[in-house]
N, C-alpha and C. Protein backbone atom coordinates (compact mmCIF):
# COMPACT_ATOMS: atom_id res chain seq x y z
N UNK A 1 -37.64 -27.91 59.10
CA UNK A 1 -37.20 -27.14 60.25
C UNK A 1 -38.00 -27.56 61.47
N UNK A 2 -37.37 -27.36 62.58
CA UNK A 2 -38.05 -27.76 63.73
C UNK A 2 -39.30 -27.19 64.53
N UNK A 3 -40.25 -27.56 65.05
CA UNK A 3 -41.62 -27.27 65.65
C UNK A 3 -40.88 -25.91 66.76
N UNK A 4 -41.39 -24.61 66.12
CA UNK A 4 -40.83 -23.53 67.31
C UNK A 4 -42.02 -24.10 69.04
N UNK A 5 -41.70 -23.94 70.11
CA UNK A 5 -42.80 -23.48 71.21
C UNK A 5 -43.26 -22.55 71.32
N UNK A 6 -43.34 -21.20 70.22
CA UNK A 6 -43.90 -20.05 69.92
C UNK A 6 -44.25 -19.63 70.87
N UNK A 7 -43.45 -19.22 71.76
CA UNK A 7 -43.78 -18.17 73.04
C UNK A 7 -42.38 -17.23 72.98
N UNK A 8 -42.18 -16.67 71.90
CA UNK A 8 -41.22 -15.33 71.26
C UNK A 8 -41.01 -14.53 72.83
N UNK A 9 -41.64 -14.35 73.97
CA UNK A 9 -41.22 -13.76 74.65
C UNK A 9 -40.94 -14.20 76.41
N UNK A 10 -40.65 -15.50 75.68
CA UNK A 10 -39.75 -16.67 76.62
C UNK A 10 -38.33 -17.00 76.01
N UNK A 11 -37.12 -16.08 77.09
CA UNK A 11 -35.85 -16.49 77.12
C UNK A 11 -35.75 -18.20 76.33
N UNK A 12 -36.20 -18.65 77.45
CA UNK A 12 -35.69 -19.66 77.70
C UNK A 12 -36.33 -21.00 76.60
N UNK A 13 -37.63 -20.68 76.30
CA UNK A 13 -38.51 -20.97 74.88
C UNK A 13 -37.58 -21.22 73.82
N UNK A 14 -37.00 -19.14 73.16
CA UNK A 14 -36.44 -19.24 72.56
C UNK A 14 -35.19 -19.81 72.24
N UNK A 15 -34.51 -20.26 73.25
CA UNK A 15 -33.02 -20.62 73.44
C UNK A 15 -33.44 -22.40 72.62
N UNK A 16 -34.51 -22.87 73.16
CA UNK A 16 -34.79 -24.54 73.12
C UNK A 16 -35.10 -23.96 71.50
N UNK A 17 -35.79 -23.13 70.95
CA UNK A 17 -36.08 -23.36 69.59
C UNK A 17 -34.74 -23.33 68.99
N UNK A 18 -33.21 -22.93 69.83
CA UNK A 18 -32.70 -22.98 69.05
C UNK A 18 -31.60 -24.19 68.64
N UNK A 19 -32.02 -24.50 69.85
CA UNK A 19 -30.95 -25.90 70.47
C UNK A 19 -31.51 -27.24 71.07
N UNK A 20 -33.01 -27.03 71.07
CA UNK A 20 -33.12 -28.09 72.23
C UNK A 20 -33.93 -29.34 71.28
N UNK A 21 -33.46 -29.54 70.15
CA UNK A 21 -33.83 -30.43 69.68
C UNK A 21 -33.24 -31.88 70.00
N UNK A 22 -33.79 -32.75 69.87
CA UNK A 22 -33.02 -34.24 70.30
C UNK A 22 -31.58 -34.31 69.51
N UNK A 23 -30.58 -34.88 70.14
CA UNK A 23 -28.98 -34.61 69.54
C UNK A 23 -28.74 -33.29 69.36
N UNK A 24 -28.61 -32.30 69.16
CA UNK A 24 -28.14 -30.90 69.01
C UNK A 24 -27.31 -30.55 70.01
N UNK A 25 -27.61 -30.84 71.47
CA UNK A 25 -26.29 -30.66 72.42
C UNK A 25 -25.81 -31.70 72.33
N UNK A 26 -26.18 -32.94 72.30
CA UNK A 26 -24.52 -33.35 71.90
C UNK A 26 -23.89 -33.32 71.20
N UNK A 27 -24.15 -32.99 69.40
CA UNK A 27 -23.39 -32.27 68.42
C UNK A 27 -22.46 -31.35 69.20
N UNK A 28 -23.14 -30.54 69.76
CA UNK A 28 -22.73 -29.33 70.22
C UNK A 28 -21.37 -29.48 71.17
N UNK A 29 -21.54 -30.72 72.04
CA UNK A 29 -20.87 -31.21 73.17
C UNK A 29 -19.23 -31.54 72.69
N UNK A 30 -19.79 -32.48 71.34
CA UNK A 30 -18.44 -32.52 70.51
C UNK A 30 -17.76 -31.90 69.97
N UNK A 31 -18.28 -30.57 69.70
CA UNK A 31 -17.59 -29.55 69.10
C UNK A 31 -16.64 -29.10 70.43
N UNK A 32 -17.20 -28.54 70.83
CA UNK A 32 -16.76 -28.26 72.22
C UNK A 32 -15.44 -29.35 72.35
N UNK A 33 -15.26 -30.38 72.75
CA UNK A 33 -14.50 -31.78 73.37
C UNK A 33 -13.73 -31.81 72.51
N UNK A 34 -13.96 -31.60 71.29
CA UNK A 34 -13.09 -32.45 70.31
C UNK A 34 -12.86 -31.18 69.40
N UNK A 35 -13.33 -30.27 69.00
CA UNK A 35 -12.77 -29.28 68.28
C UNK A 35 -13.54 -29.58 66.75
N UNK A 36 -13.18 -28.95 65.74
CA UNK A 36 -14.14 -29.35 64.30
C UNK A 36 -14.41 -30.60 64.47
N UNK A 37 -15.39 -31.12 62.99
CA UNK A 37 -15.47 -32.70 63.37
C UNK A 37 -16.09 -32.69 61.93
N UNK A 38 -16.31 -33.80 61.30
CA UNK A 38 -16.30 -34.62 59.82
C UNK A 38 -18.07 -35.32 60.52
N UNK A 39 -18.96 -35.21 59.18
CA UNK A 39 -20.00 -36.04 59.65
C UNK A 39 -19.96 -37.36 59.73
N UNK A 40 -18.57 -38.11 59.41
CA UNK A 40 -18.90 -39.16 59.95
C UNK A 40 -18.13 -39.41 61.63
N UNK A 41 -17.86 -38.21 62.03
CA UNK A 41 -17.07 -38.60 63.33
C UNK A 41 -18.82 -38.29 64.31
N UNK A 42 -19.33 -37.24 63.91
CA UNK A 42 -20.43 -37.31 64.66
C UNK A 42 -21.43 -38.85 64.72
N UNK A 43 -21.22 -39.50 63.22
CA UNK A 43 -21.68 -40.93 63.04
C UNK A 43 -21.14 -41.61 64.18
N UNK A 44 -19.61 -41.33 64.41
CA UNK A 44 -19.69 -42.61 65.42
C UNK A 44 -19.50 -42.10 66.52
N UNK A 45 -19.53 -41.18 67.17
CA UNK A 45 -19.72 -40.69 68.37
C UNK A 45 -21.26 -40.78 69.07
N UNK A 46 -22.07 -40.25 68.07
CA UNK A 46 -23.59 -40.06 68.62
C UNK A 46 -24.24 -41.63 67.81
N UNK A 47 -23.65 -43.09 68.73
CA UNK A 47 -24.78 -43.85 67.94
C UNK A 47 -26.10 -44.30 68.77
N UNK A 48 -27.12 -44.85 66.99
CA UNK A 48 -27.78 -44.36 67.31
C UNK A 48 -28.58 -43.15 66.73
N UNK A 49 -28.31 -42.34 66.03
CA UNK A 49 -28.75 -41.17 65.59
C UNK A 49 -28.65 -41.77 63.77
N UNK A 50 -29.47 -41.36 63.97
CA UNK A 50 -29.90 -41.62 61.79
C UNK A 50 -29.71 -40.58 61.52
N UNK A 51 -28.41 -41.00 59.68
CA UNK A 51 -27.98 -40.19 59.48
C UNK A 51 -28.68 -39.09 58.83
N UNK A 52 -29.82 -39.43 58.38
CA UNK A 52 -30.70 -37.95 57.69
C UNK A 52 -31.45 -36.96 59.39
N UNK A 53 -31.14 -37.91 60.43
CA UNK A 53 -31.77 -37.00 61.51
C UNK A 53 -30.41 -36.05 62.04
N UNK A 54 -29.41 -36.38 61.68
CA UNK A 54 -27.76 -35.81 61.71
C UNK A 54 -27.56 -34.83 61.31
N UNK A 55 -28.13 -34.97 60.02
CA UNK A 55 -27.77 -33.92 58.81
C UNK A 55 -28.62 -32.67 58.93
N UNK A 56 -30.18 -33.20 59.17
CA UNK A 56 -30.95 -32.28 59.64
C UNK A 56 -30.75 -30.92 60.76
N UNK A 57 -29.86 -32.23 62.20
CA UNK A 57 -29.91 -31.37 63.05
C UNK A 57 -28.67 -30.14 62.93
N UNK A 58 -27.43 -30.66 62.03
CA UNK A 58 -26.31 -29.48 61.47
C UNK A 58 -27.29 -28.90 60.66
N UNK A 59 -27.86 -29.12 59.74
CA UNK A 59 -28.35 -27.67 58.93
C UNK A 59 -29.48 -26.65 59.98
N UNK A 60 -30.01 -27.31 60.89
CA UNK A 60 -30.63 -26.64 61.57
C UNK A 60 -29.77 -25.34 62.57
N UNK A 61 -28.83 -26.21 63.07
CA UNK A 61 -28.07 -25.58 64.18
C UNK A 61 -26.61 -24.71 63.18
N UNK A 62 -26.70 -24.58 61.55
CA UNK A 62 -25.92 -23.90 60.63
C UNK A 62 -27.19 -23.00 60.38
N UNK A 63 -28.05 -23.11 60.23
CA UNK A 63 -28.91 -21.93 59.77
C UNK A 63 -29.35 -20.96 60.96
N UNK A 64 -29.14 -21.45 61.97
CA UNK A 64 -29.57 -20.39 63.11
C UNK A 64 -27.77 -19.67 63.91
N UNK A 65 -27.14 -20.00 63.37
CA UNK A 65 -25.48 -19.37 63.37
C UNK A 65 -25.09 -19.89 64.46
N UNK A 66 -25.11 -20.87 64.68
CA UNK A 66 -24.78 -21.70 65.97
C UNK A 66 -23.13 -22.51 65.22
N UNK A 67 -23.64 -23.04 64.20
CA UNK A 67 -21.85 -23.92 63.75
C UNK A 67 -21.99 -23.37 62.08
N UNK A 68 -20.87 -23.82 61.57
CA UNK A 68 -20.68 -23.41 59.92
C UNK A 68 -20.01 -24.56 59.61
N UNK A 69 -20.56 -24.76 58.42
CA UNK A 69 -19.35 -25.60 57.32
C UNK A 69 -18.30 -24.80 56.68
N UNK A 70 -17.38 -25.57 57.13
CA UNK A 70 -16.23 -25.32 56.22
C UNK A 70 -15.03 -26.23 54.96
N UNK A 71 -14.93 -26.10 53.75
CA UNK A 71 -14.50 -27.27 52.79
C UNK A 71 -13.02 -27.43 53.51
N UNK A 72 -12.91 -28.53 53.77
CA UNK A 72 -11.38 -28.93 54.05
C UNK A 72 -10.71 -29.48 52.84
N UNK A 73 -11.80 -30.17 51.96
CA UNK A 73 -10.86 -30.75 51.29
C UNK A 73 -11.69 -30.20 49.52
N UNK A 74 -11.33 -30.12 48.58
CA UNK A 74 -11.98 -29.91 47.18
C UNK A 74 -12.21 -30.98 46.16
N UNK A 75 -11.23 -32.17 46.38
CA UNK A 75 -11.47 -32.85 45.42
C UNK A 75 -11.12 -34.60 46.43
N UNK A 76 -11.60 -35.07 46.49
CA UNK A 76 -13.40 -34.35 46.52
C UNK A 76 -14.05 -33.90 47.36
N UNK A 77 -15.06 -32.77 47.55
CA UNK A 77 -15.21 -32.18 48.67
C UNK A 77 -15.62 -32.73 49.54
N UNK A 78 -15.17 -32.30 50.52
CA UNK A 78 -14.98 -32.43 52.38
C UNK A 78 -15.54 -31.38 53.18
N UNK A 79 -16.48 -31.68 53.83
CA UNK A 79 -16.54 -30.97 54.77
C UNK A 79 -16.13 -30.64 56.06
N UNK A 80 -15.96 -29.90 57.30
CA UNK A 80 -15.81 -30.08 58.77
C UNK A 80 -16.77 -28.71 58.95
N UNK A 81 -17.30 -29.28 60.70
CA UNK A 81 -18.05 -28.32 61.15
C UNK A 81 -17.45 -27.58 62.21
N UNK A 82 -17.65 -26.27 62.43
CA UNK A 82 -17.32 -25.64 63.59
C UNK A 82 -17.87 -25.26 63.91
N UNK A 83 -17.53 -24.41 65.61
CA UNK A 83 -18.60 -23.26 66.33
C UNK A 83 -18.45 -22.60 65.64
N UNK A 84 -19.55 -21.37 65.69
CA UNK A 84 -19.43 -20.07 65.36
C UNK A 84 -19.29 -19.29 66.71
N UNK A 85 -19.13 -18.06 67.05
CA UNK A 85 -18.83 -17.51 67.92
C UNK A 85 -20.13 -17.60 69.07
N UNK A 86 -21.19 -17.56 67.90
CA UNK A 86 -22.49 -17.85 68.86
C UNK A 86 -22.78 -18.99 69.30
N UNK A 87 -22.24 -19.97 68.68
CA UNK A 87 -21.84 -21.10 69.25
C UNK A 87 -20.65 -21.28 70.70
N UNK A 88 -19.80 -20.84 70.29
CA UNK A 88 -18.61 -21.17 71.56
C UNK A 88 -19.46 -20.17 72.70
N UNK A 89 -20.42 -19.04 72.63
CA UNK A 89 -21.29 -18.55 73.38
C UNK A 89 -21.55 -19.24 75.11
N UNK A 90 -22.40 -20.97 73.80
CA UNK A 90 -23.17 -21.29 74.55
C UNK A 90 -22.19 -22.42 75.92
N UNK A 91 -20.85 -22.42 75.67
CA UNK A 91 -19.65 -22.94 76.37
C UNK A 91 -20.79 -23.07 78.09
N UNK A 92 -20.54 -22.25 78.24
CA UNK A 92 -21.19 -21.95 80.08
C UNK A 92 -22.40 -22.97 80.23
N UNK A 93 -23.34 -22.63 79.11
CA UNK A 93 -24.17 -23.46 79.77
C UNK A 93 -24.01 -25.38 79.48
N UNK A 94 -23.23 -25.47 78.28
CA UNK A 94 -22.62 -27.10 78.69
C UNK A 94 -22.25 -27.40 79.52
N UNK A 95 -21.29 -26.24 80.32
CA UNK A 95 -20.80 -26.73 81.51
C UNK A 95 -21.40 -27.41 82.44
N UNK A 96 -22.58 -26.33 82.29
CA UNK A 96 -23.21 -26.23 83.44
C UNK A 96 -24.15 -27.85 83.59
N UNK A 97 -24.49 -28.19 82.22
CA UNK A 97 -25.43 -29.07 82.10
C UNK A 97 -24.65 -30.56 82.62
N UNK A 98 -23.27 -30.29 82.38
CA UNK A 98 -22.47 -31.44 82.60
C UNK A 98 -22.63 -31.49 84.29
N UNK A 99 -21.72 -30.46 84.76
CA UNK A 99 -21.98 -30.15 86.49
C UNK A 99 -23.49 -30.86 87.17
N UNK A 100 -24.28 -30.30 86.46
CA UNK A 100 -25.84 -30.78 86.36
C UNK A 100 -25.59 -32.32 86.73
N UNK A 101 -25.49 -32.76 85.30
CA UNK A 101 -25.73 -34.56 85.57
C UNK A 101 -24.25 -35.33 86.13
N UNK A 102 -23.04 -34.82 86.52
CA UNK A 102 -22.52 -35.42 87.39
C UNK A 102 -22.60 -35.46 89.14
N UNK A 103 -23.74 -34.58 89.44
CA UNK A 103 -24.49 -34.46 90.68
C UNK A 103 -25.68 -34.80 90.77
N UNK A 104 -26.26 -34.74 89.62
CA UNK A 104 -27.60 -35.64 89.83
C UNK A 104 -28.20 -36.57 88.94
N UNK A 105 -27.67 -36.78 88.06
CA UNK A 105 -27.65 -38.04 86.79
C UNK A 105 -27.33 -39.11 87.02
């Protein structure tokens, strides 16, 4: 699991412990853009990213209720990821981050 900045009574602290790991918004970005997604679509979207640092960052951002797995397929199993509600939440501030770097990026 990821290094918290253990300052519990920083907004904005806590928000990065929950998201602000390297790749996690752009996981996030794709969900958003593209709707569910298969780990290997995140493979070729985010390259570049190793796949055990991939896998890491979905179980991270699935254990804090940000996205969920769901089986699409059983035989043999398949996964896809989605938002969770606390996920589609964080919609505003992608925006915002995008707005961000097409004015100053």
């Amino acid at each position: 699991m990821a290094k918290s900045y253990q300052q519990k009574n920083c907004p904005v602290a806590r928000a990065l412990d929950v998201i602000g790991e390297r790749w996690s918004i752009l996981l996030l970005r794709d969900l958003f853009l593209q709707g569910p997604r298969r780990f290997q679509d995140f493979q070729e979207s985010l390259a570049g990213v190793a796949p055990n640092t991939l896998s890491a960052r979905l179980k991270t951002l699935e254990a804090q209720g940000v996205i969920v797995r769901r089986l699409y397929s059983e035989h043999p199993p398949r996964l896809e990821y989605h938002l969770t509600e606390k996920g589609k939440s964080l919609g505003p501030v992608l925006k915002a981050l995008k707005q961000w770097g097409d004015r100053y990026g």
